[in-house]
PDB file of N, CA and C in Angstrom:
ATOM      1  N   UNK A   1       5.731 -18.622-134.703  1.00  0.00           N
ATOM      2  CA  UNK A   1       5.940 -17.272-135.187  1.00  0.00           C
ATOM      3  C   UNK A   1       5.036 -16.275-134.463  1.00  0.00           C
ATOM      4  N   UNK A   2       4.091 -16.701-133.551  1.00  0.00           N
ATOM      5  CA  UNK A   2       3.301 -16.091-132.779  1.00  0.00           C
ATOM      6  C   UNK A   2       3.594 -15.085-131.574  1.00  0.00           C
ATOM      7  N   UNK A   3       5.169 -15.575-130.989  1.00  0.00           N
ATOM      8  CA  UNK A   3       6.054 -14.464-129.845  1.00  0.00           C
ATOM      9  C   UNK A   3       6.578 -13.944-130.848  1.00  0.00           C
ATOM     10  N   UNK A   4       6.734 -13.462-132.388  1.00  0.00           N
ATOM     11  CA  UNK A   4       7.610 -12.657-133.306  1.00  0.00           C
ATOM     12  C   UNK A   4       7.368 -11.671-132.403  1.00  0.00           C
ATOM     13  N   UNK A   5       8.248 -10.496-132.017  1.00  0.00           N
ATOM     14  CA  UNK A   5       7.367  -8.908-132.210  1.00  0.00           C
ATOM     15  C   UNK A   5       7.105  -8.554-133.513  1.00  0.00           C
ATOM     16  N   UNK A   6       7.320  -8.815-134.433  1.00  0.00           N
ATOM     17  CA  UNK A   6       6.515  -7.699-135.534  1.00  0.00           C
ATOM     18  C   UNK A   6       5.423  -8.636-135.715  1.00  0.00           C
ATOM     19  N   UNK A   7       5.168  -9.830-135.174  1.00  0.00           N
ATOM     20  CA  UNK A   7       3.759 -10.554-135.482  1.00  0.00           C
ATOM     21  C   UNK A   7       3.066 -10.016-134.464  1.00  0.00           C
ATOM     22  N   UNK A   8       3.218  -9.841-132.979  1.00  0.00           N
ATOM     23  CA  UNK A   8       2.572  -9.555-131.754  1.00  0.00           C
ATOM     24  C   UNK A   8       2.295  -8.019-132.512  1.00  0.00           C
ATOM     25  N   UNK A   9       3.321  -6.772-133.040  1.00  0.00           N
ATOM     26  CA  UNK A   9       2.490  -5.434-133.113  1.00  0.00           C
ATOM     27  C   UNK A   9       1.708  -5.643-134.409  1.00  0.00           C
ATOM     28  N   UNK A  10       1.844  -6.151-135.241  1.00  0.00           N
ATOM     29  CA  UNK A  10       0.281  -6.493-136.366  1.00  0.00           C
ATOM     30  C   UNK A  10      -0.743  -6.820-135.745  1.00  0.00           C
ATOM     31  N   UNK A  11      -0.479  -8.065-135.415  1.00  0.00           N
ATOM     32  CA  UNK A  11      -1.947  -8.376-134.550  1.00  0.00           C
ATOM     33  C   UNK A  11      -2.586  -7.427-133.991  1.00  0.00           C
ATOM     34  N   UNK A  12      -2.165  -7.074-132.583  1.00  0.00           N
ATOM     35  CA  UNK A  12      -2.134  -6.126-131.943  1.00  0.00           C
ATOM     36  C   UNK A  12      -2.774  -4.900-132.530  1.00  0.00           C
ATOM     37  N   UNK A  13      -2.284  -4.102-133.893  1.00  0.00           N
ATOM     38  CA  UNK A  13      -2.917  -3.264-134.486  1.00  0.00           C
ATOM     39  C   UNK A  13      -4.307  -3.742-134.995  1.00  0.00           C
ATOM     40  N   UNK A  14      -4.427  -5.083-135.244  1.00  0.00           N
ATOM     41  CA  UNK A  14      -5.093  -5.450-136.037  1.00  0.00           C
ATOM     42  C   UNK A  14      -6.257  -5.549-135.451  1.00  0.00           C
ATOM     43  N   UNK A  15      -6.550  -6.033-134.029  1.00  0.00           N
ATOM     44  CA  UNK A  15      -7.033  -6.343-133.345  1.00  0.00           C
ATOM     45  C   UNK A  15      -7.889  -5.037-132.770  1.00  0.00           C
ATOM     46  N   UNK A  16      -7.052  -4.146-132.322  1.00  0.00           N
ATOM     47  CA  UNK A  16      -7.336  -2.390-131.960  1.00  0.00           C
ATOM     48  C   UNK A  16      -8.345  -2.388-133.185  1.00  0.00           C
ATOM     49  N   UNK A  17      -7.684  -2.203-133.987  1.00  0.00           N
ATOM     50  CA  UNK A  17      -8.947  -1.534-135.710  1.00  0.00           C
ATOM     51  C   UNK A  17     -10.145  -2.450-135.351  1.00  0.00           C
ATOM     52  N   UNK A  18     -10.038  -3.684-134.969  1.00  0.00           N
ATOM     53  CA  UNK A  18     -11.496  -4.526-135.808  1.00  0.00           C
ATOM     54  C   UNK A  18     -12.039  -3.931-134.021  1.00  0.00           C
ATOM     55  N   UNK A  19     -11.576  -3.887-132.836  1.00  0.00           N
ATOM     56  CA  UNK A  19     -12.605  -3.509-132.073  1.00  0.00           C
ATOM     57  C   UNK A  19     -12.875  -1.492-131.825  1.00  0.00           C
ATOM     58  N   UNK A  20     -11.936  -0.897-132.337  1.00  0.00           N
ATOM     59  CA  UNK A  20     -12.757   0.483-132.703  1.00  0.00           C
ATOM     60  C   UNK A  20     -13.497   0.362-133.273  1.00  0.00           C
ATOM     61  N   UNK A  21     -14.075  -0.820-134.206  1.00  0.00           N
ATOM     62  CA  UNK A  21     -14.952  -0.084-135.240  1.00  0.00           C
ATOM     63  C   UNK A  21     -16.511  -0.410-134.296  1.00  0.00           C
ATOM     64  N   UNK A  22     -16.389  -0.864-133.419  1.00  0.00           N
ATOM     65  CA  UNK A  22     -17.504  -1.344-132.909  1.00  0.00           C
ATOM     66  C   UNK A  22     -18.072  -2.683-133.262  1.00  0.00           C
ATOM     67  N   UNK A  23     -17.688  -3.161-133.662  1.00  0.00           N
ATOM     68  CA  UNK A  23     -18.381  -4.402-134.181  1.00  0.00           C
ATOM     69  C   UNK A  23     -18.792  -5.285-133.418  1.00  0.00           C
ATOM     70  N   UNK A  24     -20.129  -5.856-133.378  1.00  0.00           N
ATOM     71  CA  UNK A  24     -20.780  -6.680-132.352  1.00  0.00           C
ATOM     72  C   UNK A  24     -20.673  -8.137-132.954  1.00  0.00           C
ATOM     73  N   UNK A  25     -21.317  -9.285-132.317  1.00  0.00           N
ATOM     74  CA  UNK A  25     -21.347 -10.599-132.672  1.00  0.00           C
ATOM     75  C   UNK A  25     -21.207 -10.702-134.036  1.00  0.00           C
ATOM     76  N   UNK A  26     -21.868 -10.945-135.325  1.00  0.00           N
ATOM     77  CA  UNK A  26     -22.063 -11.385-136.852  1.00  0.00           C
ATOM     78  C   UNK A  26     -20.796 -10.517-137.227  1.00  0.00           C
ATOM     79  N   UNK A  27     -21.176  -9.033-137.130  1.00  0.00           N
ATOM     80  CA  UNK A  27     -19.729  -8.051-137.888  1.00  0.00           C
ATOM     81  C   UNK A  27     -18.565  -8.511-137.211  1.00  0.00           C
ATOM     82  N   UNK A  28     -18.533  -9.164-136.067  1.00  0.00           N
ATOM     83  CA  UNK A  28     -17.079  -9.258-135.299  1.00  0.00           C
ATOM     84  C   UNK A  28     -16.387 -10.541-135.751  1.00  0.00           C
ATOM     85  N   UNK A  29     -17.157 -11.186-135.825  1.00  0.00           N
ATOM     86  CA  UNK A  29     -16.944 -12.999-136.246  1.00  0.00           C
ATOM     87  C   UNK A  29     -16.356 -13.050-137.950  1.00  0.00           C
ATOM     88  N   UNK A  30     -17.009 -11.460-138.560  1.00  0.00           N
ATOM     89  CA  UNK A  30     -16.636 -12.098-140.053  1.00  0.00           C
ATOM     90  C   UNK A  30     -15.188 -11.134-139.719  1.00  0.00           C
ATOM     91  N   UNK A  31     -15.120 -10.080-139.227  1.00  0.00           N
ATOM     92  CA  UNK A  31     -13.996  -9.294-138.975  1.00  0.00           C
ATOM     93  C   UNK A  31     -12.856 -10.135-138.641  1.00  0.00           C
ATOM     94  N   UNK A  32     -13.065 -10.954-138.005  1.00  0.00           N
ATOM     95  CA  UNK A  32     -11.967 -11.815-137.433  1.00  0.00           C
ATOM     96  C   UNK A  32     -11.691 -13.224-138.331  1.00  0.00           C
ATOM     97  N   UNK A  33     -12.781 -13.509-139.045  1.00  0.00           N
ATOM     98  CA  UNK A  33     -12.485 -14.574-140.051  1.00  0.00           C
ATOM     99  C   UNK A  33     -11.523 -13.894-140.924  1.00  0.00           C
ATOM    100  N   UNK A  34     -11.882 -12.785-141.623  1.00  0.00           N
ATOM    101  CA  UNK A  34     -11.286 -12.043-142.685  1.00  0.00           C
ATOM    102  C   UNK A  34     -10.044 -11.789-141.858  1.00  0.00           C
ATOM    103  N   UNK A  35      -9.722 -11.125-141.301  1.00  0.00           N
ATOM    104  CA  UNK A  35      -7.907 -11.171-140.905  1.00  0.00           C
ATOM    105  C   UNK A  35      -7.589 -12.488-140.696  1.00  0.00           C
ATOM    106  N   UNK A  36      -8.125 -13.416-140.364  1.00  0.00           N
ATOM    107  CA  UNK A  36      -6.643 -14.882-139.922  1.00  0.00           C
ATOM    108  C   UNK A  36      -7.363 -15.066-141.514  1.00  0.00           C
ATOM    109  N   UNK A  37      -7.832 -15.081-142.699  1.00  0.00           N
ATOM    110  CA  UNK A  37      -7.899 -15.375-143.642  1.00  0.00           C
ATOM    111  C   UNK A  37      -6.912 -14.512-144.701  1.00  0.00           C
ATOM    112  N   UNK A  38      -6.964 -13.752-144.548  1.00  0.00           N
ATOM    113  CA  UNK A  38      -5.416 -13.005-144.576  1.00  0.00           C
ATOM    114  C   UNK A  38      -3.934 -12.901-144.521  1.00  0.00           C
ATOM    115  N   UNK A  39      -4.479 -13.194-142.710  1.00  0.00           N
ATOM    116  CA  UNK A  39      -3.061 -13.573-142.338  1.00  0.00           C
ATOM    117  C   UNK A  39      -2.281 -14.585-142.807  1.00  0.00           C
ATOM    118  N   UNK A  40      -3.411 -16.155-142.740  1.00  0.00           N
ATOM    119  CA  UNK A  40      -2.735 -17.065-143.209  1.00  0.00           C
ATOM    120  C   UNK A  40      -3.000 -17.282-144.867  1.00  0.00           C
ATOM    121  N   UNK A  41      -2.705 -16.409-145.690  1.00  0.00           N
ATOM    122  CA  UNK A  41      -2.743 -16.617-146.750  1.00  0.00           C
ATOM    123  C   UNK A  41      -1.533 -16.851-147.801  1.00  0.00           C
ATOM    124  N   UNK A  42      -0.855 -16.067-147.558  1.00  0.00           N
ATOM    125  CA  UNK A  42       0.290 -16.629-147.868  1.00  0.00           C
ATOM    126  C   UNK A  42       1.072 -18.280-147.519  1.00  0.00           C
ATOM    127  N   UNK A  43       0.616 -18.610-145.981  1.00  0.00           N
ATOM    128  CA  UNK A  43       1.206 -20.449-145.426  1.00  0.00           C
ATOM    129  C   UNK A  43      -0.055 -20.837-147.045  1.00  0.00           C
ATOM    130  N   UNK A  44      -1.038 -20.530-146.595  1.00  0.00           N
ATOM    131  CA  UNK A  44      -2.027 -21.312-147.629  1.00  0.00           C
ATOM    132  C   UNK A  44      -1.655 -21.504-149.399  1.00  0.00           C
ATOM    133  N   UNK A  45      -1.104 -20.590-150.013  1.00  0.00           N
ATOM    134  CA  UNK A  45      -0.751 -19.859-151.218  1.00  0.00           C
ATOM    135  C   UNK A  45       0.303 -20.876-151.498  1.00  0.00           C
ATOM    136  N   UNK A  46       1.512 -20.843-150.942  1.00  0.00           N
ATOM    137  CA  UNK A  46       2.399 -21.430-150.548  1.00  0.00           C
ATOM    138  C   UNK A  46       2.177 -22.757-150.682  1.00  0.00           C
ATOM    139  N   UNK A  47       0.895 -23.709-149.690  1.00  0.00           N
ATOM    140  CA  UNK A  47       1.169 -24.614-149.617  1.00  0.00           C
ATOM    141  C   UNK A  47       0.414 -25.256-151.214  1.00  0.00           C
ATOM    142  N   UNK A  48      -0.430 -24.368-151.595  1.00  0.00           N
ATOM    143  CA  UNK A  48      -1.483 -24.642-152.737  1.00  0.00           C
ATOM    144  C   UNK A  48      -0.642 -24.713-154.100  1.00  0.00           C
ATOM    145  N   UNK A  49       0.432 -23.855-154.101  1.00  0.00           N
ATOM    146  CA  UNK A  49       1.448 -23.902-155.337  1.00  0.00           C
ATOM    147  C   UNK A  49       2.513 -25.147-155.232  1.00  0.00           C
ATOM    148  N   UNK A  50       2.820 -25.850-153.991  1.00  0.00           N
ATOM    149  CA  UNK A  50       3.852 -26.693-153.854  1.00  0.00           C
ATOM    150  C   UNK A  50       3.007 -27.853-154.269  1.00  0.00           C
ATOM    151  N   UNK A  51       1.247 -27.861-153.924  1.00  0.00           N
ATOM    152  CA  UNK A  51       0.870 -29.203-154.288  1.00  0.00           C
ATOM    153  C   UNK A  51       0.483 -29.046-155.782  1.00  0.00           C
ATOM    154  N   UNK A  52       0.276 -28.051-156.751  1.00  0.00           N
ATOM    155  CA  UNK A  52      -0.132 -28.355-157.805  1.00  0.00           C
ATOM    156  C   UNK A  52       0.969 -28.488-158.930  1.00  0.00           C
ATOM    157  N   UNK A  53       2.108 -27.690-158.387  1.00  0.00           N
ATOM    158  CA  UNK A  53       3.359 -27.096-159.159  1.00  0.00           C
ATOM    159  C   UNK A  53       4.424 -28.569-159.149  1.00  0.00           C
ATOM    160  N   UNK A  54       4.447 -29.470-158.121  1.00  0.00           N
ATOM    161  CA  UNK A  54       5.872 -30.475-158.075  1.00  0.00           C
ATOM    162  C   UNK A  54       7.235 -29.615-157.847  1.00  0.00           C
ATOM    163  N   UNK A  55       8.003 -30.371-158.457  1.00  0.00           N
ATOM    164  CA  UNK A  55       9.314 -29.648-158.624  1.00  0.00           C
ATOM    165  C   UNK A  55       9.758 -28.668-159.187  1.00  0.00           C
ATOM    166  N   UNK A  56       8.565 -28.140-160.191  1.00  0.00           N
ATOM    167  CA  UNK A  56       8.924 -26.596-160.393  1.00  0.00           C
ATOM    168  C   UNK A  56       8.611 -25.473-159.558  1.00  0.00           C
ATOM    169  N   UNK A  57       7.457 -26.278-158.739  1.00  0.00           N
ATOM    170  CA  UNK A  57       7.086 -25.263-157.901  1.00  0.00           C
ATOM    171  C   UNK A  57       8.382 -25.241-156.479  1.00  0.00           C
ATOM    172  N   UNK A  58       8.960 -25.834-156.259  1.00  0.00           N
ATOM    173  CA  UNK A  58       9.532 -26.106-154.683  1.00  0.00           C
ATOM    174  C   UNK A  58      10.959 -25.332-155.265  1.00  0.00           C
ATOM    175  N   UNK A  59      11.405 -25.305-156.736  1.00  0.00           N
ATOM    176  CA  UNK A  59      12.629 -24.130-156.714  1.00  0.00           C
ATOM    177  C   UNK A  59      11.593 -23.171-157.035  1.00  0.00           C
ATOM    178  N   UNK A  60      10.888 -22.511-157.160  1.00  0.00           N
ATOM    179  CA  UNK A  60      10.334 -21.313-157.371  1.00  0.00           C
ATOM    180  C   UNK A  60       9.796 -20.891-156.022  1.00  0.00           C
ATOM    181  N   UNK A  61       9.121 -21.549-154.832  1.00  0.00           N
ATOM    182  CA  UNK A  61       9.489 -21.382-153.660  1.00  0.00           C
ATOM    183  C   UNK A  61      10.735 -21.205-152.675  1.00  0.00           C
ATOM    184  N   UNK A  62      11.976 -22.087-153.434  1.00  0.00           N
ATOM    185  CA  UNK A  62      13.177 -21.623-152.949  1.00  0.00           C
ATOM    186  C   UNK A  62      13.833 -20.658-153.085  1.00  0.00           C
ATOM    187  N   UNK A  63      13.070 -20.231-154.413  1.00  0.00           N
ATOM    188  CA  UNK A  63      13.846 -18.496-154.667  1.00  0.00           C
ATOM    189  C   UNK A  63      13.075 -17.450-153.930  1.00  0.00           C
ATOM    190  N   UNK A  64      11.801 -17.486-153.693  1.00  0.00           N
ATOM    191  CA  UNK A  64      11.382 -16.238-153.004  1.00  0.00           C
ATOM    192  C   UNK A  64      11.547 -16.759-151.292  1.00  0.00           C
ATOM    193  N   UNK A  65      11.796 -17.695-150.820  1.00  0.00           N
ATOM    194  CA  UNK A  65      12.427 -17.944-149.501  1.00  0.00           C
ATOM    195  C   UNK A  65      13.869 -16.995-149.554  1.00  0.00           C
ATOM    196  N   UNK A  66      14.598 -17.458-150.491  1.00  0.00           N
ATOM    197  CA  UNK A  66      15.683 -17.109-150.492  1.00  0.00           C
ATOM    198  C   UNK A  66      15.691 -15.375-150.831  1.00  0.00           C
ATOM    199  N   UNK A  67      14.928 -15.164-151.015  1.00  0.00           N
ATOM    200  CA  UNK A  67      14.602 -13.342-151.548  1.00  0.00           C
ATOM    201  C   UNK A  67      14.207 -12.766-150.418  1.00  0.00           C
ATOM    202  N   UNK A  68      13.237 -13.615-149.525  1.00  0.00           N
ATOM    203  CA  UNK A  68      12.796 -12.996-148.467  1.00  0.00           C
ATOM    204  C   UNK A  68      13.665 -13.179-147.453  1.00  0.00           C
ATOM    205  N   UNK A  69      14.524 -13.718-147.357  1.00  0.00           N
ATOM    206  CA  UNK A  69      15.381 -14.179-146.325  1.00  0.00           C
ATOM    207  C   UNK A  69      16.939 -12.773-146.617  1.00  0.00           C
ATOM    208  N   UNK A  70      16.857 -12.655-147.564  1.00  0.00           N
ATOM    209  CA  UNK A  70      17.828 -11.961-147.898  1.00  0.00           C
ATOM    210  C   UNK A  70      17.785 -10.186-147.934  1.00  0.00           C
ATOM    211  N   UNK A  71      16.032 -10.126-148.032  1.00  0.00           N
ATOM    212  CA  UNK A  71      15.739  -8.769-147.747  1.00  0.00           C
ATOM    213  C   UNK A  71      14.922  -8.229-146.832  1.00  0.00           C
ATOM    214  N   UNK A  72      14.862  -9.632-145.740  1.00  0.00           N
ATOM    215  CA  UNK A  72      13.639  -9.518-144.407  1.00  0.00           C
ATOM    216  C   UNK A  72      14.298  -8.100-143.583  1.00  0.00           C
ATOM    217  N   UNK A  73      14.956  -7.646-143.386  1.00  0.00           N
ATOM    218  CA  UNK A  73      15.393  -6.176-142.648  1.00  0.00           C
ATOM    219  C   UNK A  73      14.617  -4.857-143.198  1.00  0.00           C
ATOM    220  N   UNK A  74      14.849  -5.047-144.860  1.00  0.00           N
ATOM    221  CA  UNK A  74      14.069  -3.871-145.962  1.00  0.00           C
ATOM    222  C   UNK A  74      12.601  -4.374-145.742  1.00  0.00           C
ATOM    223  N   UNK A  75      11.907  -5.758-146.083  1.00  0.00           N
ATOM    224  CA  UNK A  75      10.451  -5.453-146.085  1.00  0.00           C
ATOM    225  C   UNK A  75      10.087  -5.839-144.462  1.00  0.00           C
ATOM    226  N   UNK A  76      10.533  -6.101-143.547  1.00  0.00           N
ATOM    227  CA  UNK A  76       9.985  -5.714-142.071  1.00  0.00           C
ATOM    228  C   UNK A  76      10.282  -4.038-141.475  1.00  0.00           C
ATOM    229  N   UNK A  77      11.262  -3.520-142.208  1.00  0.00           N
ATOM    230  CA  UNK A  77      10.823  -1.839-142.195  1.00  0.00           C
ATOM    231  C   UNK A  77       9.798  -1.601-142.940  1.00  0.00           C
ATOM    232  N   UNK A  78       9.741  -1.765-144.201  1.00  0.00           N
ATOM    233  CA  UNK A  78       8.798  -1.239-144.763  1.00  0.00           C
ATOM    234  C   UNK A  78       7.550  -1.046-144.275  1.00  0.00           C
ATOM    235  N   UNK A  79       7.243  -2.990-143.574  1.00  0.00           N
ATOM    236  CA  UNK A  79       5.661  -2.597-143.040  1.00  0.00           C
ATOM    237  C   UNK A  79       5.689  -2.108-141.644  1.00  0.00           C
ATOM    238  N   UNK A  80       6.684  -2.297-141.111  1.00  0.00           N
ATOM    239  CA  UNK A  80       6.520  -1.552-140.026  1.00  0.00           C
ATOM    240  C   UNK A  80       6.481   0.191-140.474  1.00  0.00           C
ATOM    241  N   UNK A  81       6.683   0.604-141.378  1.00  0.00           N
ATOM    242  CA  UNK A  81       6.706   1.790-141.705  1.00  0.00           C
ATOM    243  C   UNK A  81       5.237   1.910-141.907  1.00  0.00           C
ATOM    244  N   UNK A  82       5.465   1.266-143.158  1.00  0.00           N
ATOM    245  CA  UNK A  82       3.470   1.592-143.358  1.00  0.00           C
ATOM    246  C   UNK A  82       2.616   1.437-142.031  1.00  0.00           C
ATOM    247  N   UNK A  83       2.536   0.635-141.726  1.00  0.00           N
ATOM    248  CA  UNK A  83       2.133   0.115-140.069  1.00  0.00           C
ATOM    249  C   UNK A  83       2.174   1.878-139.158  1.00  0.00           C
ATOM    250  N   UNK A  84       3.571   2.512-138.693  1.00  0.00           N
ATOM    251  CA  UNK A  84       3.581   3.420-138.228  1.00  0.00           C
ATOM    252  C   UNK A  84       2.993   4.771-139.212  1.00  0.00           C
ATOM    253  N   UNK A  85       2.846   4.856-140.353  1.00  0.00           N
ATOM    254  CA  UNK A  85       2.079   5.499-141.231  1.00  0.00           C
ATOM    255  C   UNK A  85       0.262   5.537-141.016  1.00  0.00           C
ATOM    256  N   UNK A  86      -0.171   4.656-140.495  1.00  0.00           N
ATOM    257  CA  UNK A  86      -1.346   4.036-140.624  1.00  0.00           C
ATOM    258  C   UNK A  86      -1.849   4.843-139.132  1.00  0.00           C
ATOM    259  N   UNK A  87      -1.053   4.245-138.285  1.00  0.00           N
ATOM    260  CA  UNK A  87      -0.886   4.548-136.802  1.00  0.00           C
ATOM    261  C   UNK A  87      -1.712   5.796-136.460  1.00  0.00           C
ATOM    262  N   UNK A  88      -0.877   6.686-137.418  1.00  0.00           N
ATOM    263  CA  UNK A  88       0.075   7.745-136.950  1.00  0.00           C
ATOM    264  C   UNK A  88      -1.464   8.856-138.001  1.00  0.00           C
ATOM    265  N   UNK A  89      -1.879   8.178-138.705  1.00  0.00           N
ATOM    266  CA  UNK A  89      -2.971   8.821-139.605  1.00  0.00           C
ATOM    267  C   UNK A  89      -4.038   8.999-139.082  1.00  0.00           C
ATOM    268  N   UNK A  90      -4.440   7.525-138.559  1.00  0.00           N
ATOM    269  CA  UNK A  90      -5.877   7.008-137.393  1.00  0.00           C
ATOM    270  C   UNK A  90      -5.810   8.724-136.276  1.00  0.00           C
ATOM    271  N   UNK A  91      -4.673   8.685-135.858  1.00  0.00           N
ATOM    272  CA  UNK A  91      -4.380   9.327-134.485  1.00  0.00           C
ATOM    273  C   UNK A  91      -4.456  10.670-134.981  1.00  0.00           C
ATOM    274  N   UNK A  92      -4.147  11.301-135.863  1.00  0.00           N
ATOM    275  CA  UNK A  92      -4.228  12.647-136.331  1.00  0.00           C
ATOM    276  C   UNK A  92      -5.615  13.230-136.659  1.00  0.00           C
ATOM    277  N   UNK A  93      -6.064  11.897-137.291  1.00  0.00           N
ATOM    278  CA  UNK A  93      -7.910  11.877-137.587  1.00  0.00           C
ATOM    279  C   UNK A  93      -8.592  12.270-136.717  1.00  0.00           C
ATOM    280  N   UNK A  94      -7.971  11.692-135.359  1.00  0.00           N
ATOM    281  CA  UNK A  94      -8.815  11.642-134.062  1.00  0.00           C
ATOM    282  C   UNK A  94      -8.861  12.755-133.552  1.00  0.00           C
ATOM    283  N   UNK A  95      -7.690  13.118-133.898  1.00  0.00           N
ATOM    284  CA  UNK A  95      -7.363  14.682-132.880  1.00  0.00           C
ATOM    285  C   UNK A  95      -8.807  15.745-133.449  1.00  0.00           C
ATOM    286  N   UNK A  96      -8.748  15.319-134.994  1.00  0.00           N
ATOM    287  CA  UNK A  96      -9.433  16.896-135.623  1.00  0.00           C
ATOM    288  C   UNK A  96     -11.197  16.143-135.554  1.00  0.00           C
ATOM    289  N   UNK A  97     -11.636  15.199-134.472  1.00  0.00           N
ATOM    290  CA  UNK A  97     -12.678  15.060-134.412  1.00  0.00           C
ATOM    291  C   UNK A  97     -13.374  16.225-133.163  1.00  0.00           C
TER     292      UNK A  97
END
């Protein structure tokens, strides 16, 4: 899922933010723990409910597969919206510095 484009422009944003802020060795290392702790939180969430849950958990995972699969067009605009919202805020900030 790593060649996605909407995974490559998250990152990508993500990556821009944690090195504007300046962050050197200790701040950079936890900066970067904290996003892939993030990122992969949901695979993690996911896998933590299938092992405690059994078979109630794996149809209750099949329904929000099936939810997300069915409305991945609406919430990959969305964050790409917010995403270009975010963008688009940073950059306006900048101007009135």
């Amino acid at each position: 899922s790593g060649a996605n484009p909407k995974n490559l422009v998250l990152t990508a944003s993500a990556a821009t933010s944690i090195v504007e802020t300046g962050a050197h060795n200790g701040d950079l290392t936890v900066a970067v723990a904290v996003f892939v702790l993030v990122g992969s939180c949901t695979v993690v969430g996911a896998v933590i409910i299938h092992m405690l849950g059994g078979h109630r958990a794996a149809s209750f995972l099949d329904r929000v597969r099936q939810f997300m699969i069915t409305n991945s067009a609406v919430i990959t605009a969305i964050v790409l919206l917010l995403l270009g919202a975010s963008i688009l805020g940073d950059g306006l900030t900048g101007l009135g510095r």
